[in-house]
PDB file of N, CA and C in Angstrom:
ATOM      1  N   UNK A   1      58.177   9.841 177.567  1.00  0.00           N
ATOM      2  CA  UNK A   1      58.943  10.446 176.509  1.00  0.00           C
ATOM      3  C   UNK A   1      58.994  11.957 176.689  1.00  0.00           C
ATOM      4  N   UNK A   2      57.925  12.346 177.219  1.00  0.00           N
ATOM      5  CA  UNK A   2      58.320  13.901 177.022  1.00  0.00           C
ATOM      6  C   UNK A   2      58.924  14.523 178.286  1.00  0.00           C
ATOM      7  N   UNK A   3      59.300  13.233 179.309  1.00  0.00           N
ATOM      8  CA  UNK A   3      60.158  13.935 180.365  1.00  0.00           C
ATOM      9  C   UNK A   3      61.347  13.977 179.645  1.00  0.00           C
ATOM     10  N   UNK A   4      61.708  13.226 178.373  1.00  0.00           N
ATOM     11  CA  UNK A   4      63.427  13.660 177.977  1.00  0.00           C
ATOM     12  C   UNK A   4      63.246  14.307 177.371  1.00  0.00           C
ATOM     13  N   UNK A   5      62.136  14.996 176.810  1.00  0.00           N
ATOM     14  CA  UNK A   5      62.106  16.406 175.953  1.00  0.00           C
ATOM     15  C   UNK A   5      61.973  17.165 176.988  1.00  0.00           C
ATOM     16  N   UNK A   6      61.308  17.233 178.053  1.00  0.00           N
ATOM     17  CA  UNK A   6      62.082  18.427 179.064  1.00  0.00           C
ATOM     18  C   UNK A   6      63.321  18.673 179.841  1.00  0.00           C
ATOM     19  N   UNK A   7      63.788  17.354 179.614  1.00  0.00           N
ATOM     20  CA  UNK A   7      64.679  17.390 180.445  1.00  0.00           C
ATOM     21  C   UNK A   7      66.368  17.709 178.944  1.00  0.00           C
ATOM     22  N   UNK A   8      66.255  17.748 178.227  1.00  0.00           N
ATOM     23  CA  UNK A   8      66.736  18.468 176.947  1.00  0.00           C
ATOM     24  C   UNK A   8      66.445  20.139 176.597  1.00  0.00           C
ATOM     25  N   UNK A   9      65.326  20.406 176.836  1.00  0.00           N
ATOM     26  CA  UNK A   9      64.908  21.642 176.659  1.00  0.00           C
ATOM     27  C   UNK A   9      65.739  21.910 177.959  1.00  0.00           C
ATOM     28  N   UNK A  10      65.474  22.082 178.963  1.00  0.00           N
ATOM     29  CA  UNK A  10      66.296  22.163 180.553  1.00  0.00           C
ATOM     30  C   UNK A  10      67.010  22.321 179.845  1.00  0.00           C
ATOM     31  N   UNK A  11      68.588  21.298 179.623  1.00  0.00           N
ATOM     32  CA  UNK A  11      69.967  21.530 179.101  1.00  0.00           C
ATOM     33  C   UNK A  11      69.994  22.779 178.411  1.00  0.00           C
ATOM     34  N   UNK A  12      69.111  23.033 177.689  1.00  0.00           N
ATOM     35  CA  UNK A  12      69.909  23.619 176.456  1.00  0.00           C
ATOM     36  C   UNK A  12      69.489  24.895 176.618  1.00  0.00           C
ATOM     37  N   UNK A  13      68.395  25.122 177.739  1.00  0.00           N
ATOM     38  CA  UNK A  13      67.988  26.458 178.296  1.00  0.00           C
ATOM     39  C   UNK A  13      68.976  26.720 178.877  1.00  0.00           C
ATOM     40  N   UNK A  14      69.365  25.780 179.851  1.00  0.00           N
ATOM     41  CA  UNK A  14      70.852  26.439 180.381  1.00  0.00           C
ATOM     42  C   UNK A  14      72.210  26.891 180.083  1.00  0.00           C
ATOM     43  N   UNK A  15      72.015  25.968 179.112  1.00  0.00           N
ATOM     44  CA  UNK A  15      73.574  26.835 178.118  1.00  0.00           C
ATOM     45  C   UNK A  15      73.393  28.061 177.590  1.00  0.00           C
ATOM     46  N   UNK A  16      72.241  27.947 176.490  1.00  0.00           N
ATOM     47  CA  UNK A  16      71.729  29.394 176.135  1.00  0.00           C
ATOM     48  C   UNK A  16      71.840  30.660 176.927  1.00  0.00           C
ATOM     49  N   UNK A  17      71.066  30.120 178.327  1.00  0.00           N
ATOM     50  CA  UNK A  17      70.724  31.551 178.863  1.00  0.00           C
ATOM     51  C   UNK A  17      72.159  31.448 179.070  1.00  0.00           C
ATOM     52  N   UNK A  18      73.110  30.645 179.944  1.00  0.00           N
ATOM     53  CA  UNK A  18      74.231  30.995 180.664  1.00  0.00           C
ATOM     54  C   UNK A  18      74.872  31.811 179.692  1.00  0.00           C
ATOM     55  N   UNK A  19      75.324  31.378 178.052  1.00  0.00           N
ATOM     56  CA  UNK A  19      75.911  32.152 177.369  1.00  0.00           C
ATOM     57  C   UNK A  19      75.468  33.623 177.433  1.00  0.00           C
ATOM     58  N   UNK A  20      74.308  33.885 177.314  1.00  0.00           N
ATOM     59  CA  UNK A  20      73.852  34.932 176.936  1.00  0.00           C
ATOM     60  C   UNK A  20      73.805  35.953 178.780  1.00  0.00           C
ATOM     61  N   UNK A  21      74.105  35.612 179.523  1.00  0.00           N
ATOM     62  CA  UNK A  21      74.280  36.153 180.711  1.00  0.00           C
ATOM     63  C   UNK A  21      76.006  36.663 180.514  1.00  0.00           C
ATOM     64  N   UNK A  22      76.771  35.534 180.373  1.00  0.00           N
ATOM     65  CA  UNK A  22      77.850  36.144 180.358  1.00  0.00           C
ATOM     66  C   UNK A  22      78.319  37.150 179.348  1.00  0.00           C
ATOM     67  N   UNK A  23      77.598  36.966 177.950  1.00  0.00           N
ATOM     68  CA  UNK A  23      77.773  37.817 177.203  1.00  0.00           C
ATOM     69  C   UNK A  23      76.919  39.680 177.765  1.00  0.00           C
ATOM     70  N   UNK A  24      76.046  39.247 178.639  1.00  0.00           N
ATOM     71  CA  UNK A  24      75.844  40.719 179.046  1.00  0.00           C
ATOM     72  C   UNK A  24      76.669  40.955 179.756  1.00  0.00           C
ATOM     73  N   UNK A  25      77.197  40.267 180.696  1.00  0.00           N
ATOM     74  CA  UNK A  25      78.058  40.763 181.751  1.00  0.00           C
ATOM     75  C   UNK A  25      79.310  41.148 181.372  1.00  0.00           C
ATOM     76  N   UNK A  26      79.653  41.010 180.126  1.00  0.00           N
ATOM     77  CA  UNK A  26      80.874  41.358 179.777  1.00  0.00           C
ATOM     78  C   UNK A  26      81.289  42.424 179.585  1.00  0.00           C
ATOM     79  N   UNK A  27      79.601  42.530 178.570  1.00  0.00           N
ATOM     80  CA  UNK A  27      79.605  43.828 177.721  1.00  0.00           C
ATOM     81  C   UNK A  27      79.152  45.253 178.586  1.00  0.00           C
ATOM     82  N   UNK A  28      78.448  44.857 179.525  1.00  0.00           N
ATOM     83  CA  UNK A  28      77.488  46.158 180.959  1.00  0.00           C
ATOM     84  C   UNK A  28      78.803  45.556 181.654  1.00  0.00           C
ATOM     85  N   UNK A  29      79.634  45.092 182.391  1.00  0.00           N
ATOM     86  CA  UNK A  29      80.513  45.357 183.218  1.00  0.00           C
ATOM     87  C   UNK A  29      81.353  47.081 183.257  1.00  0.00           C
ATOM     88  N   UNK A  30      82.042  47.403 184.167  1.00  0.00           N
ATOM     89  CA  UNK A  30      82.661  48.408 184.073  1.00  0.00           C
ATOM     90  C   UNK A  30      84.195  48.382 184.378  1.00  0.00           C
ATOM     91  N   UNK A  31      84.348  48.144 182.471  1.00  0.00           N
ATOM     92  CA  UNK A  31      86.226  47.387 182.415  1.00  0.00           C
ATOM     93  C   UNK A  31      86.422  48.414 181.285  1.00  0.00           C
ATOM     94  N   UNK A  32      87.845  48.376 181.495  1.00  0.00           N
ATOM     95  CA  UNK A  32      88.352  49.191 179.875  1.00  0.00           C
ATOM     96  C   UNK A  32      88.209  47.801 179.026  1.00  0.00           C
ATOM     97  N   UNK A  33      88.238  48.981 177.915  1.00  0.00           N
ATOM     98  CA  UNK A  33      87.629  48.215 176.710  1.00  0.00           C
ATOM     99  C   UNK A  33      88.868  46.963 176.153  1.00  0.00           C
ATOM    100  N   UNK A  34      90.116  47.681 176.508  1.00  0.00           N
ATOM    101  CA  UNK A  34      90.930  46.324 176.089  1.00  0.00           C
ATOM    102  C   UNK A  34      90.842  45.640 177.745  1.00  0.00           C
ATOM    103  N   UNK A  35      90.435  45.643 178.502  1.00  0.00           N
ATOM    104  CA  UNK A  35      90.499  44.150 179.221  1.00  0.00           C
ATOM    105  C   UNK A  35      89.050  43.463 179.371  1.00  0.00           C
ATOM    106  N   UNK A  36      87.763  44.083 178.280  1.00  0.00           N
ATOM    107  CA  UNK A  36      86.951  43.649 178.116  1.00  0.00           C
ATOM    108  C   UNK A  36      87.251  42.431 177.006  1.00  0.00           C
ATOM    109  N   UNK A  37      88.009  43.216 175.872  1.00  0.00           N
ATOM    110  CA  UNK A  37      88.667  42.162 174.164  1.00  0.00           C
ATOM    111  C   UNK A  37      89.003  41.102 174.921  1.00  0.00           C
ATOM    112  N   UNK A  38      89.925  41.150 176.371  1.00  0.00           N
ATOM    113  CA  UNK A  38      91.032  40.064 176.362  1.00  0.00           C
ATOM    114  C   UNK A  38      89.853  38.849 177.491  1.00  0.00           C
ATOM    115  N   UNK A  39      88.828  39.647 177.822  1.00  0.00           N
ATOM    116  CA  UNK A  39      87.730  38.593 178.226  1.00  0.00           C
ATOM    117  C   UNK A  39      87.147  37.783 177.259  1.00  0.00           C
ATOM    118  N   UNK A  40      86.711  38.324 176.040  1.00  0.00           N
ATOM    119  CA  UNK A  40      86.242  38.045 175.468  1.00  0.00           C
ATOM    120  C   UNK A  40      86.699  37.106 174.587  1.00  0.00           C
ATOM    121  N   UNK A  41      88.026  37.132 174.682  1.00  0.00           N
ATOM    122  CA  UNK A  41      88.896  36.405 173.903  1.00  0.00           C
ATOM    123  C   UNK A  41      89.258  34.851 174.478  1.00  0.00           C
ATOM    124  N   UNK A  42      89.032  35.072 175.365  1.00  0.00           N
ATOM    125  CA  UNK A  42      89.222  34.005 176.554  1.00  0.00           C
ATOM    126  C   UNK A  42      88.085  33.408 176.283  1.00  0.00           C
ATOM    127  N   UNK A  43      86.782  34.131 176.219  1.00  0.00           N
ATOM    128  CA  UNK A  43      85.604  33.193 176.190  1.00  0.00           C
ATOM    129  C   UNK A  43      85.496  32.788 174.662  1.00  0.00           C
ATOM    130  N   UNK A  44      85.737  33.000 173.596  1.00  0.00           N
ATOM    131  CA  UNK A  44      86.057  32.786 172.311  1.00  0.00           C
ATOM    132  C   UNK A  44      86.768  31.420 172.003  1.00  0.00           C
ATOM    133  N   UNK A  45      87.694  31.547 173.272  1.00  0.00           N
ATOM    134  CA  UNK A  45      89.223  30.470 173.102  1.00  0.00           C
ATOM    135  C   UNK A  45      87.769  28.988 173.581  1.00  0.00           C
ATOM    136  N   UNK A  46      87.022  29.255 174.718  1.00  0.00           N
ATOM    137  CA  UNK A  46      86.706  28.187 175.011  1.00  0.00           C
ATOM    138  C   UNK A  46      85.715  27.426 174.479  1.00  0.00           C
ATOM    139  N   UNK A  47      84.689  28.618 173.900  1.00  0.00           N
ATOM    140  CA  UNK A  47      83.842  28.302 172.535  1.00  0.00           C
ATOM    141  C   UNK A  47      84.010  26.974 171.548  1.00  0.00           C
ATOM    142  N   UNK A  48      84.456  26.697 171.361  1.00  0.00           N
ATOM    143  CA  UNK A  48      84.709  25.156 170.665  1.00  0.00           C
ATOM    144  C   UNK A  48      84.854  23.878 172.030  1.00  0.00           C
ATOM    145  N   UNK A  49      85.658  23.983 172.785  1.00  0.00           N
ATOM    146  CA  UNK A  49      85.124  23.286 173.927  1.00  0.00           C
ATOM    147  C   UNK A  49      83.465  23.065 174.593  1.00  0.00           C
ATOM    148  N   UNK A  50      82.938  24.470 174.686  1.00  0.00           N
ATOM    149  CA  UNK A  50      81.662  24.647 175.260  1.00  0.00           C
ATOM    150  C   UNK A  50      80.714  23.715 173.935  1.00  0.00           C
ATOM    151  N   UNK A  51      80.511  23.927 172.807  1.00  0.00           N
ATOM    152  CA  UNK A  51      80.012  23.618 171.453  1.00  0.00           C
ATOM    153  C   UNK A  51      80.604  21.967 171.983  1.00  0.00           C
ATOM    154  N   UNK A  52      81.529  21.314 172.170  1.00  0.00           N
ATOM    155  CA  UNK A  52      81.938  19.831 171.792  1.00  0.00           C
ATOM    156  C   UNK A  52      80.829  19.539 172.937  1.00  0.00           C
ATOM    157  N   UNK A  53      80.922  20.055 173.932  1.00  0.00           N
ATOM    158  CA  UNK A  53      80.220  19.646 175.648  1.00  0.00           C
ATOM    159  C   UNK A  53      79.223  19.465 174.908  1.00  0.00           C
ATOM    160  N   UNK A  54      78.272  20.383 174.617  1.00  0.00           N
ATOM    161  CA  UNK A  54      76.888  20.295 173.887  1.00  0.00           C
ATOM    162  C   UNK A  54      76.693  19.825 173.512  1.00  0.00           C
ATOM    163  N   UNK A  55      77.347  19.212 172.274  1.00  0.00           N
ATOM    164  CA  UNK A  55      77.548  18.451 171.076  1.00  0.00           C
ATOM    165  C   UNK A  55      77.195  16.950 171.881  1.00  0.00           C
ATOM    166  N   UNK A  56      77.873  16.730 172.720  1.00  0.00           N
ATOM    167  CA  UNK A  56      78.352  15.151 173.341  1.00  0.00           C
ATOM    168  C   UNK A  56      76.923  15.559 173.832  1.00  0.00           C
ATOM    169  N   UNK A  57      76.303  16.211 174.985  1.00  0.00           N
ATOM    170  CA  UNK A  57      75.110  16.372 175.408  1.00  0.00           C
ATOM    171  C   UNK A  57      74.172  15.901 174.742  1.00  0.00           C
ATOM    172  N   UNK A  58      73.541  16.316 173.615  1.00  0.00           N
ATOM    173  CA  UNK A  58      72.886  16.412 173.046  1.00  0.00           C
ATOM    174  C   UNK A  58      72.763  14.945 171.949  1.00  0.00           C
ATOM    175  N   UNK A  59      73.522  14.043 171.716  1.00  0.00           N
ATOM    176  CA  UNK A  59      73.944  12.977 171.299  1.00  0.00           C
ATOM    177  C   UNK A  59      73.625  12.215 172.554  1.00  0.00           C
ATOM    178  N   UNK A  60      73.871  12.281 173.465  1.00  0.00           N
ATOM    179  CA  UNK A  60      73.620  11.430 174.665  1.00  0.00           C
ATOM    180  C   UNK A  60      71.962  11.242 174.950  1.00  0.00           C
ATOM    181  N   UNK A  61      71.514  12.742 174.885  1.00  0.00           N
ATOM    182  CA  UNK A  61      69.942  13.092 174.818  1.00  0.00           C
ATOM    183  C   UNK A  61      69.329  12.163 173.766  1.00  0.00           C
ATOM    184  N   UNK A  62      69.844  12.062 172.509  1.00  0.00           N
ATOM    185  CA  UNK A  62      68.910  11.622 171.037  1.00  0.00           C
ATOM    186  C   UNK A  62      69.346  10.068 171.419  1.00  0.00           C
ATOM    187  N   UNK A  63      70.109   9.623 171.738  1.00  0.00           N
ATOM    188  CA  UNK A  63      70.703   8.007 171.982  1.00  0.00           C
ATOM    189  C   UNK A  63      69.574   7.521 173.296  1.00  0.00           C
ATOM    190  N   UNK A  64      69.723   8.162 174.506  1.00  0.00           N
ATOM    191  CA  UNK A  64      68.389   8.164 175.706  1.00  0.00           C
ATOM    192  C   UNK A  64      66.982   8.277 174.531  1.00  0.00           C
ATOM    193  N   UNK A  65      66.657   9.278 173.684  1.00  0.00           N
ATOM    194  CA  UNK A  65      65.276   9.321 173.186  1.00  0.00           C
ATOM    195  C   UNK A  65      65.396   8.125 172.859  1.00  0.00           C
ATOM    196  N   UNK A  66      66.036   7.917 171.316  1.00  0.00           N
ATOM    197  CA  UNK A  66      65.669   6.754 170.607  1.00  0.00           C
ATOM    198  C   UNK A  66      65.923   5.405 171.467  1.00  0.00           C
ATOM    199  N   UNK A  67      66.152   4.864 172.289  1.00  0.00           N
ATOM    200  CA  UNK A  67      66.132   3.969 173.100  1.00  0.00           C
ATOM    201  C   UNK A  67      64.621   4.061 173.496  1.00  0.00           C
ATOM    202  N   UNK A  68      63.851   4.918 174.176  1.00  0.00           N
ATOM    203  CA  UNK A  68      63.101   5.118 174.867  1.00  0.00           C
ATOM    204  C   UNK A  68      61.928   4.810 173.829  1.00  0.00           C
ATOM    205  N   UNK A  69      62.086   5.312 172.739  1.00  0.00           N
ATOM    206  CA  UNK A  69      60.942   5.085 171.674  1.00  0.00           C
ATOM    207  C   UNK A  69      61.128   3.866 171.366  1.00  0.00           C
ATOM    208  N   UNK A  70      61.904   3.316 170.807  1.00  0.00           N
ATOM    209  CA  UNK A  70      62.150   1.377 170.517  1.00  0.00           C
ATOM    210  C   UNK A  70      61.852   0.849 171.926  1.00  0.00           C
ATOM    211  N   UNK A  71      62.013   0.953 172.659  1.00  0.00           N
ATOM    212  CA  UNK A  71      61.441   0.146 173.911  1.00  0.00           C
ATOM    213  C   UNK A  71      59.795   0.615 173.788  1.00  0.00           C
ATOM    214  N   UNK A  72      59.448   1.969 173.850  1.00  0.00           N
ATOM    215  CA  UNK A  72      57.963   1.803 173.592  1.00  0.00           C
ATOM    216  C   UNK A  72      56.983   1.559 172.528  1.00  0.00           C
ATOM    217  N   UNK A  73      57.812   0.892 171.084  1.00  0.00           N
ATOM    218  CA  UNK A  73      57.185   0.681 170.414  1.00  0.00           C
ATOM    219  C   UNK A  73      57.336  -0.371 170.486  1.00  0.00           C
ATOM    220  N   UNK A  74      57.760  -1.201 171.059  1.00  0.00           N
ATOM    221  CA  UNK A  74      58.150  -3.122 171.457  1.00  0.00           C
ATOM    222  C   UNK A  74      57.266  -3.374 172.370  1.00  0.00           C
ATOM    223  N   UNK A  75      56.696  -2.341 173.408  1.00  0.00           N
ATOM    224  CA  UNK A  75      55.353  -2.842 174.381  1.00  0.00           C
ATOM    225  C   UNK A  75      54.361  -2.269 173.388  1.00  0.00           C
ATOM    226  N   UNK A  76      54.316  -1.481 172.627  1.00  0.00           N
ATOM    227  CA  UNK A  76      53.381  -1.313 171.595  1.00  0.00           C
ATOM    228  C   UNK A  76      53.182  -2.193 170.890  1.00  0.00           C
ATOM    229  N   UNK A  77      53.830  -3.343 169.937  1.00  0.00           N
ATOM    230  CA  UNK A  77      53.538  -4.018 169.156  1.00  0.00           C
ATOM    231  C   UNK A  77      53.315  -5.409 169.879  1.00  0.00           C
ATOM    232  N   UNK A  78      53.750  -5.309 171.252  1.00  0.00           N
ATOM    233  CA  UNK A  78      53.528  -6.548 172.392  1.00  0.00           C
ATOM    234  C   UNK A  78      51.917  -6.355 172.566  1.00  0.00           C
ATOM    235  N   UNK A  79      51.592  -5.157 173.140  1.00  0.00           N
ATOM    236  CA  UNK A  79      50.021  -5.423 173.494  1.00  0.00           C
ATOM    237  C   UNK A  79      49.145  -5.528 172.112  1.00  0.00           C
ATOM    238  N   UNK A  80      49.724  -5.077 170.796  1.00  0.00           N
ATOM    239  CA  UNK A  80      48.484  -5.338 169.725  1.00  0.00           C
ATOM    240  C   UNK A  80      48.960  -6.940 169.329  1.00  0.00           C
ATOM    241  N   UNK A  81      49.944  -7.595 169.378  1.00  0.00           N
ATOM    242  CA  UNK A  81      49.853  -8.738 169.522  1.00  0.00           C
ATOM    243  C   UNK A  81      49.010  -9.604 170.494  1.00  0.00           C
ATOM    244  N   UNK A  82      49.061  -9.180 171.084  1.00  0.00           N
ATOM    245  CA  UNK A  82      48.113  -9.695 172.480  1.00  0.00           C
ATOM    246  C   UNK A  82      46.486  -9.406 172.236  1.00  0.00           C
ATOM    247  N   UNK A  83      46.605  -8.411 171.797  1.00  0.00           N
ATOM    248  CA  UNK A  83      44.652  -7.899 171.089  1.00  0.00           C
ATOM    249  C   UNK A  83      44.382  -8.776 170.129  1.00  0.00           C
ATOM    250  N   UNK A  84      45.459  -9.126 168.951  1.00  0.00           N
ATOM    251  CA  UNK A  84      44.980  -9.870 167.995  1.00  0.00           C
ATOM    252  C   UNK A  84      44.578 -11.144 168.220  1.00  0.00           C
ATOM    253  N   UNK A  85      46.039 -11.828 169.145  1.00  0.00           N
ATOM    254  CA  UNK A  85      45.039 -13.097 169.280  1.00  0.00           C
ATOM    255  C   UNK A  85      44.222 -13.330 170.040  1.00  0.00           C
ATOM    256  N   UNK A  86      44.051 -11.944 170.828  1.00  0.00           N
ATOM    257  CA  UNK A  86      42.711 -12.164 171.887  1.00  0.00           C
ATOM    258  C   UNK A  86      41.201 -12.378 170.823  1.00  0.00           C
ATOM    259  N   UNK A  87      41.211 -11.028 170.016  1.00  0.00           N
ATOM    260  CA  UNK A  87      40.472 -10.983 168.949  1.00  0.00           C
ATOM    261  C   UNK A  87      40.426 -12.425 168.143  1.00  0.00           C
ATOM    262  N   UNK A  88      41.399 -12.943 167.636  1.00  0.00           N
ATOM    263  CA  UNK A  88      40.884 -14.012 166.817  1.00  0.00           C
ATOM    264  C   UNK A  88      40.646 -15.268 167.612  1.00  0.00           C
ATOM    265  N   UNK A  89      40.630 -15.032 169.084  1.00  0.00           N
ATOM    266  CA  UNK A  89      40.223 -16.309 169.829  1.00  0.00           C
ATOM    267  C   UNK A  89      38.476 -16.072 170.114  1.00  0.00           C
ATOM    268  N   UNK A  90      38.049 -14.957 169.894  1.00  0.00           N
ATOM    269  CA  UNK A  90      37.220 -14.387 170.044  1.00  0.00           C
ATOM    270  C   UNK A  90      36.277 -14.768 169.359  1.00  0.00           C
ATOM    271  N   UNK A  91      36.768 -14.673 168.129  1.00  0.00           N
ATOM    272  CA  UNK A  91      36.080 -14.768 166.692  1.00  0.00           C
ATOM    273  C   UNK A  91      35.728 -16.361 166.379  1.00  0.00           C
ATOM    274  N   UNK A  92      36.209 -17.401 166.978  1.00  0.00           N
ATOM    275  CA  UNK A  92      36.577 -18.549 166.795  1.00  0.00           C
ATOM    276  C   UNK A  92      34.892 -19.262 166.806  1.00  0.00           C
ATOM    277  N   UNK A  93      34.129 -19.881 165.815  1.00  0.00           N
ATOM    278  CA  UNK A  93      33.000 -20.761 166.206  1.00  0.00           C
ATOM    279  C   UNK A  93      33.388 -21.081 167.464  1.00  0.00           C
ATOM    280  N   UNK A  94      31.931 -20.922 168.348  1.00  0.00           N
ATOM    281  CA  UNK A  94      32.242 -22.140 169.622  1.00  0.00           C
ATOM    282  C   UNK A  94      31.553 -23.552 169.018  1.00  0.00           C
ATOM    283  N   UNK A  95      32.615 -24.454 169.690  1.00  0.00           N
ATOM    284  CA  UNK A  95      31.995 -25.800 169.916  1.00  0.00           C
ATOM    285  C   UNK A  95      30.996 -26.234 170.706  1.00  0.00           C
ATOM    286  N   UNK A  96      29.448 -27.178 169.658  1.00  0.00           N
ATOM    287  CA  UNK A  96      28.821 -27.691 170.661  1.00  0.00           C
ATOM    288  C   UNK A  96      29.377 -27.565 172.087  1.00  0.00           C
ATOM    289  N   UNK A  97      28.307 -27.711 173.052  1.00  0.00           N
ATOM    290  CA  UNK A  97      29.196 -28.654 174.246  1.00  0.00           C
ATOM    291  C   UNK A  97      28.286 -30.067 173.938  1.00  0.00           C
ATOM    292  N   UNK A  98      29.745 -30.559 174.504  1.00  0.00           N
ATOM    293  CA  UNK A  98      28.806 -32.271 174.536  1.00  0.00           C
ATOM    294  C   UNK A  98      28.509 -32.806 175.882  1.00  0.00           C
ATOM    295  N   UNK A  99      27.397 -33.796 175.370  1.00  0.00           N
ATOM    296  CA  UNK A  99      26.396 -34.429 176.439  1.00  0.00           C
ATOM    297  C   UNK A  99      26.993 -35.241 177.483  1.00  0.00           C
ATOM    298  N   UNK A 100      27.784 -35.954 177.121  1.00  0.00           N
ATOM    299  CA  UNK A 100      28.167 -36.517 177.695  1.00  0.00           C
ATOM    300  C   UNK A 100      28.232 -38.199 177.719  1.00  0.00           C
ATOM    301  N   UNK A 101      27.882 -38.687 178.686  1.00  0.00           N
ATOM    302  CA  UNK A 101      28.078 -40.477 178.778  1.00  0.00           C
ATOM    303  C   UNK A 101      25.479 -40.306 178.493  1.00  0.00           C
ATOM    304  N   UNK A 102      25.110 -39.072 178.335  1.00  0.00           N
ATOM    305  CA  UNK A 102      23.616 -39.398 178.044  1.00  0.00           C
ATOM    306  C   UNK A 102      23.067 -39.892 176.951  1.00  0.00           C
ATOM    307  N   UNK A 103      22.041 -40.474 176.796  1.00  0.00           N
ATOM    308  CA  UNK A 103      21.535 -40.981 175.619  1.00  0.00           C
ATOM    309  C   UNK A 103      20.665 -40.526 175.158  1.00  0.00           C
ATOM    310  N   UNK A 104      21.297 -39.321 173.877  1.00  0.00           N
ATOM    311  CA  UNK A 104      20.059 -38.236 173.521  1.00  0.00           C
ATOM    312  C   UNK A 104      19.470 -39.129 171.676  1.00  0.00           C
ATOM    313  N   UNK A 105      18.946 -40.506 171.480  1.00  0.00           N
ATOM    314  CA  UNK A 105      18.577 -40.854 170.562  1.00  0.00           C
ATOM    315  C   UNK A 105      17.495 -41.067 170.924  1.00  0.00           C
ATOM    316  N   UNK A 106      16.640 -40.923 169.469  1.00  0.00           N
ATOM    317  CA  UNK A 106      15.012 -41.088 169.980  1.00  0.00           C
ATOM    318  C   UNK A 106      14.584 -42.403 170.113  1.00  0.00           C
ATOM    319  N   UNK A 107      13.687 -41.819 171.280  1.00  0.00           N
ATOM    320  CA  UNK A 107      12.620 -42.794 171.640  1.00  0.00           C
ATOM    321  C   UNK A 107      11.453 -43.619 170.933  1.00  0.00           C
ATOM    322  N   UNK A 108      11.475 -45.171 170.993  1.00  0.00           N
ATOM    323  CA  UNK A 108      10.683 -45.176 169.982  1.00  0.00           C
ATOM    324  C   UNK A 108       9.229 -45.372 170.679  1.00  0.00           C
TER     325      UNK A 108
END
């Protein structure tokens, strides 16, 4: 389980930082300021695209978790099934053993 929490954290490190890279590079580049707006505007325009990507990402991620947890709580409730009736076979009086075809009545 917690390889899909790293492997989620991963994703979403990468969007983050990537955003935040391009947002420096936009802003420290050396552009006039209106063909910096009309970058920026561009990256603005795609902003709801980038957000849906994520969106679907991240839904894909929680659908992979919760799968992953119901499958491990089904070998979870498999092996304490398996303890219990180990346990109550456990617990069980034993039976005499019997003698057999011998003749254990007294002697007179």
């Amino acid at each position: 389980m917690s390889k899909n929490k790293d492997s989620s954290a991963l994703w979403v490190g990468v969007v983050v930082g990537g955003l935040m890279g391009t947002i420096a590079g936009l802003l420290l580049a050396p552009r006039s300021g209106q063909e910096t707006r009309r970058i920026l505007k561009k990256s603005t325009d795609a902003l709801p695209e980038l957000v849906e990507d994520l969106s679907t990402t991240l839904q894909l991620q929680t659908n992979q978790l919760s799968e992953t947890a119901q499958r491990n709580w089904q070998e979870t409730l498999n092996r304490l099934q398996v303890a219990i009736a180990a346990g109550v076979e456990a617990s069980q009086p034993e039976l005499p053993v019997s003698l057999g075809s011998q003749d254990i009545s007294p002697k007179s």
